[in-house]
N, C-alpha and C. Protein backbone atom coordinates (compact mmCIF):
# COMPACT_ATOMS: atom_id res chain seq x y z
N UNK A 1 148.15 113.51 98.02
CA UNK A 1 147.47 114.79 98.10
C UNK A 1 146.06 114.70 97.51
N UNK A 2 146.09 113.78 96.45
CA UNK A 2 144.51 114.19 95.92
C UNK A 2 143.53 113.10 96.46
N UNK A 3 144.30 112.26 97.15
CA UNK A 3 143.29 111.48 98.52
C UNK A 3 143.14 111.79 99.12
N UNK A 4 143.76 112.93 100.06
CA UNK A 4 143.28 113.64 100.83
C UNK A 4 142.04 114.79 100.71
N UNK A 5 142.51 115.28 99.46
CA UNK A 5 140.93 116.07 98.97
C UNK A 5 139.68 115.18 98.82
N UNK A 6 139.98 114.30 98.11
CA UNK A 6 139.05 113.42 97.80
C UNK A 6 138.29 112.75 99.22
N UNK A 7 139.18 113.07 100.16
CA UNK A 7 138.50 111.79 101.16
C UNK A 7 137.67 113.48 101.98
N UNK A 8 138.31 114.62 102.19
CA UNK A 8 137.87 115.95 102.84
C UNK A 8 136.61 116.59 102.01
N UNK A 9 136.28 116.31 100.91
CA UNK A 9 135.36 116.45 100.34
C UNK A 9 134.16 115.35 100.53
N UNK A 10 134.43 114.15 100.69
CA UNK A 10 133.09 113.36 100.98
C UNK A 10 133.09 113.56 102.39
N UNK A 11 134.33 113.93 103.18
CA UNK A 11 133.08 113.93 104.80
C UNK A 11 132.77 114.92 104.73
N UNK A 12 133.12 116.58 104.07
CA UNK A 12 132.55 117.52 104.08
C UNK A 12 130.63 117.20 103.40
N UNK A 13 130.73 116.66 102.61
CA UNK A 13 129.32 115.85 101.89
C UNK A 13 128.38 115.17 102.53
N UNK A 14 129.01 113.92 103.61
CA UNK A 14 128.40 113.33 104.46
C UNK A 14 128.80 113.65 105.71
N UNK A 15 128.84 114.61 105.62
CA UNK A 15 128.97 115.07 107.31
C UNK A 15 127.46 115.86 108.04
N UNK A 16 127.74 116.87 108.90
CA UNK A 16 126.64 117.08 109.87
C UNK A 16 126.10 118.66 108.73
N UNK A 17 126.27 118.83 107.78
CA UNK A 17 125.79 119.72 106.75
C UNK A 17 124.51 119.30 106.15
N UNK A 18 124.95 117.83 106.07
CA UNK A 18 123.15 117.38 105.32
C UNK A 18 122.07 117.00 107.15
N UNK A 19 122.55 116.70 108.08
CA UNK A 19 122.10 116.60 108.99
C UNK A 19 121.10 117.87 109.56
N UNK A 20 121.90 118.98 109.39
CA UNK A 20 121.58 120.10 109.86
C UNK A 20 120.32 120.92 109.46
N UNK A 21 119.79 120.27 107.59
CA UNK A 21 118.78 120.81 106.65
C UNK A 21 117.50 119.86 107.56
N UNK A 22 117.80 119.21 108.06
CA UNK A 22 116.68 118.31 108.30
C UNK A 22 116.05 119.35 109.54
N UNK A 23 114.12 119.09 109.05
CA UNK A 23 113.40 120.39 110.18
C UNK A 23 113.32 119.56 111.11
N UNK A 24 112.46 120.51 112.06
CA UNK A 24 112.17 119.92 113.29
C UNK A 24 110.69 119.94 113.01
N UNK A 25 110.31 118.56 113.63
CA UNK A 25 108.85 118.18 113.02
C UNK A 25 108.03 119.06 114.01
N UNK A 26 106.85 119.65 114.26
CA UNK A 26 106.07 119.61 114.85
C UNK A 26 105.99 118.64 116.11
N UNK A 27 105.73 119.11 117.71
CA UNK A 27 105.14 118.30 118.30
C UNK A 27 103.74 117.45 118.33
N UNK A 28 103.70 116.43 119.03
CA UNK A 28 102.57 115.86 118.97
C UNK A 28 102.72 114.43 118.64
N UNK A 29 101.27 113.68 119.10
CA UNK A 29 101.50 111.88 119.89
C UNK A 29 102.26 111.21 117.80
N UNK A 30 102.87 110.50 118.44
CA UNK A 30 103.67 110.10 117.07
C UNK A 30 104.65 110.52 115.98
N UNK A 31 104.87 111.97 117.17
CA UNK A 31 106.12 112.40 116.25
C UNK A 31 107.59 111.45 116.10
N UNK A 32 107.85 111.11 117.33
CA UNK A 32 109.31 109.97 117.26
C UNK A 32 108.57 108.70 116.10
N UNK A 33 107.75 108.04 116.13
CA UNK A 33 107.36 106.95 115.42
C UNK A 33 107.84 107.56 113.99
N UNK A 34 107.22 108.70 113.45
CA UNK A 34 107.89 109.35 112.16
C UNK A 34 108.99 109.50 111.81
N UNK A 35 109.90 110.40 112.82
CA UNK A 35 111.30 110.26 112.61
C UNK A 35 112.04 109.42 112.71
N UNK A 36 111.21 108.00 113.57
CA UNK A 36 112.90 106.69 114.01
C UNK A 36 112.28 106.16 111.88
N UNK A 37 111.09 106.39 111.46
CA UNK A 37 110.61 105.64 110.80
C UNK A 37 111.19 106.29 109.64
N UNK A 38 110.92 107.51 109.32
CA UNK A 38 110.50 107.98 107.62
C UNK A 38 111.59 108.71 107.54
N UNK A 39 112.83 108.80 108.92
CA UNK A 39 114.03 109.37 108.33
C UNK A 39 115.04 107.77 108.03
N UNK A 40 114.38 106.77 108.40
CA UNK A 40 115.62 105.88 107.90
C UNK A 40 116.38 105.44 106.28
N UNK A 41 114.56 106.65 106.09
CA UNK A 41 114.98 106.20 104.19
C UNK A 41 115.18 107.72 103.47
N UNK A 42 114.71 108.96 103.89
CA UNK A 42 115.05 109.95 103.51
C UNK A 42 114.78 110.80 104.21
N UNK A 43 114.92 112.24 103.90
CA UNK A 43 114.67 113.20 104.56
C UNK A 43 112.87 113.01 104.92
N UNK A 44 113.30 114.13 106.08
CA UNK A 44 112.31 114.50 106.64
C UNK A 44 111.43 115.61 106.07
N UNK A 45 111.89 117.03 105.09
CA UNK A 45 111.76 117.83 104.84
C UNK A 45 110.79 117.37 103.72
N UNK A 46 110.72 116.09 103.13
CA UNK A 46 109.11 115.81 102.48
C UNK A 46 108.18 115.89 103.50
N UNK A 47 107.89 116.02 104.74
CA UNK A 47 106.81 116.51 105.59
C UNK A 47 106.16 117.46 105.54
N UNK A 48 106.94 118.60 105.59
CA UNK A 48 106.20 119.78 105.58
C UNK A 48 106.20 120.45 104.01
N UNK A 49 107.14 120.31 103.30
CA UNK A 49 107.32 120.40 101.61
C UNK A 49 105.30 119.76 101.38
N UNK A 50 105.32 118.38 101.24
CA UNK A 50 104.02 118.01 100.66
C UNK A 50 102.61 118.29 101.74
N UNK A 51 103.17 118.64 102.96
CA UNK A 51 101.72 119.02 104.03
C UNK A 51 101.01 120.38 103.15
N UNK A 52 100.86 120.75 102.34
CA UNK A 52 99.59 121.84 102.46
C UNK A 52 99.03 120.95 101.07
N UNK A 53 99.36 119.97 100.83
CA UNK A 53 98.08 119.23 100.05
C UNK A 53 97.74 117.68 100.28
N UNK A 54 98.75 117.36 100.83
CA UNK A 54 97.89 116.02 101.84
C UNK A 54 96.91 116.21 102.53
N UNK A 55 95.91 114.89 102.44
CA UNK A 55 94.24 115.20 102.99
C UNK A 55 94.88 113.70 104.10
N UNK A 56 93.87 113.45 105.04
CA UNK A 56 94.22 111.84 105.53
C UNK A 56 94.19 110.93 104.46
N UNK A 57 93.18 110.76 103.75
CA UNK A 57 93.45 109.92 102.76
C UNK A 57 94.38 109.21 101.79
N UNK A 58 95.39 110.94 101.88
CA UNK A 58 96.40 111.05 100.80
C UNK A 58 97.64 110.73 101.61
N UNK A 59 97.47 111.02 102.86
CA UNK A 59 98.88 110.43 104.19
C UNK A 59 98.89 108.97 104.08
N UNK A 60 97.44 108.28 104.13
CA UNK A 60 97.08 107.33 104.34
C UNK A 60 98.23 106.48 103.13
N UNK A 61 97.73 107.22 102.11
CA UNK A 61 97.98 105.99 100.43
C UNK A 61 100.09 106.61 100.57
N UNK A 62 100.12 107.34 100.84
CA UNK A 62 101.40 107.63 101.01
C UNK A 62 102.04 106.93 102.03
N UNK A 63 101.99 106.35 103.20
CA UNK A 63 102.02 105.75 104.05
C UNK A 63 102.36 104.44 103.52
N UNK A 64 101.11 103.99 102.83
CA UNK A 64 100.81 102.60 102.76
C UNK A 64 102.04 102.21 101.33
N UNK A 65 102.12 103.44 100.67
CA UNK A 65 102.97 102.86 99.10
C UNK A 65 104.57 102.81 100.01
N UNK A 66 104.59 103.67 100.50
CA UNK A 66 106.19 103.61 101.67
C UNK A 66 106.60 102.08 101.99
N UNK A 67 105.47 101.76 102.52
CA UNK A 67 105.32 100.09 103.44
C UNK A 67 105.29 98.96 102.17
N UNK A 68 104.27 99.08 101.20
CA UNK A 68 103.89 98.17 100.86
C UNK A 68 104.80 98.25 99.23
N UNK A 69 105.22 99.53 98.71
CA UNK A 69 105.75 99.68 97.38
C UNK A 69 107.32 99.34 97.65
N UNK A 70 107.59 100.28 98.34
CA UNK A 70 109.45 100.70 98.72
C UNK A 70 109.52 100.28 99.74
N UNK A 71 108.96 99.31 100.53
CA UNK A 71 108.94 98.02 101.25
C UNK A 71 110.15 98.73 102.87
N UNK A 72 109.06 100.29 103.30
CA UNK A 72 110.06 100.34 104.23
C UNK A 72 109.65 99.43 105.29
N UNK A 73 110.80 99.56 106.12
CA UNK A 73 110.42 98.83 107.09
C UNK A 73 109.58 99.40 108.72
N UNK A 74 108.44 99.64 108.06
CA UNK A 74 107.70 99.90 109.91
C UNK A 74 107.32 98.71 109.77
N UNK A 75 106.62 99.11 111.20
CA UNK A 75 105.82 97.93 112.20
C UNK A 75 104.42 98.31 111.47
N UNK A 76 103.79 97.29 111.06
CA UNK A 76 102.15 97.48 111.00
C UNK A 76 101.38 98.42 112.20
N UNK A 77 101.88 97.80 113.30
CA UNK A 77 101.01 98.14 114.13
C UNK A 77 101.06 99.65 114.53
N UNK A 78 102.37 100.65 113.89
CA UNK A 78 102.51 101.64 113.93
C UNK A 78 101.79 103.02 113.01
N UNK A 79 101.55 102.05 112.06
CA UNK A 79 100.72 102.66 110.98
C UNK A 79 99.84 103.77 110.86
N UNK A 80 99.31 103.24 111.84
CA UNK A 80 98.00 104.36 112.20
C UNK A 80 98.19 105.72 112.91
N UNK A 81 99.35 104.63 113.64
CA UNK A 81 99.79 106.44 114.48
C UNK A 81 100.51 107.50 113.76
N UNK A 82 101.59 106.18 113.03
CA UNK A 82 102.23 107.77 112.24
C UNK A 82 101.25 108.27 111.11
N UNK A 83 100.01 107.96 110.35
CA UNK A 83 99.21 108.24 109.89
C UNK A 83 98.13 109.18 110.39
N UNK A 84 97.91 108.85 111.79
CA UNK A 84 97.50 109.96 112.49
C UNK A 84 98.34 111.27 113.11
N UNK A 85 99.55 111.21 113.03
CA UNK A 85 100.46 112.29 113.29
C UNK A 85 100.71 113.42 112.20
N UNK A 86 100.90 112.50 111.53
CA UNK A 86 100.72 113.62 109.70
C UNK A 86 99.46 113.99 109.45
N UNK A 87 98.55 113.43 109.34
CA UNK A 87 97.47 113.92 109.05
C UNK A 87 96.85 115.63 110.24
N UNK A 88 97.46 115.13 111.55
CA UNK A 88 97.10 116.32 112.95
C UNK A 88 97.72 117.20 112.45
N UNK A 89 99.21 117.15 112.32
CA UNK A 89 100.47 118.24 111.83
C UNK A 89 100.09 118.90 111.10
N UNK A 90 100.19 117.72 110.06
CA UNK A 90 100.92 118.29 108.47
C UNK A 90 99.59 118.24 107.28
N UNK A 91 98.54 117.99 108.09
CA UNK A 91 97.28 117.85 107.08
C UNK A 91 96.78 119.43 106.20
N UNK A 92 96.04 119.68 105.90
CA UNK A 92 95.52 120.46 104.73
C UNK A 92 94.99 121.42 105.73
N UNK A 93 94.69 121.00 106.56
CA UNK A 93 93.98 122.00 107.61
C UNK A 93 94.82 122.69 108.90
N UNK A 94 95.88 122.74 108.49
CA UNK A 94 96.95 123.07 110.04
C UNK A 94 97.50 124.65 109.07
């Protein structure tokens, strides 16, 4: 009996409840590059949470500490776009 709670409580936990908090990004060129990318390590809802004080600059160094600190895994060559997608969206000026 108390494996059964125990096991009905973590899929209630990891089930489609934490799935469901996650927003829907904004359209626009590089939105999938963001989500296959910056949801593999956490939510998405740091997007629009930190967009009214990210500048490009500040997407940029955020971007780059993602890649180069906490060693996610994008493609270099993607960089720019999802850097240019946050910055269009979610920049200081939207």
């Amino acid at each position: 009996m108390r494996t059964a709670i125990i096991a009905c409580a973590l899929a209630l936990l990891s089930g489609s409840a934490a799935r469901a908090e996650e927003p829907e990004l904004r359209p626009g060129p590089g939105r999938e590059l963001v989500q296959a990318n910056c949801a593999a390590c956490h939510t998405l809802a740091y997007i629009p949470m930190n967009s009214p004080f990210l500048t490009e600059a500040q997407w940029t160094a955020e971007v780059n500490k993602m890649v180069g600190t906490f060693h996610a895994p994008v493609a270099h060559e993607d960089i720019p776009a999802i850097i240019a997608y946050l910055t269009a969206q979610y920049g200081p000026l939207r």
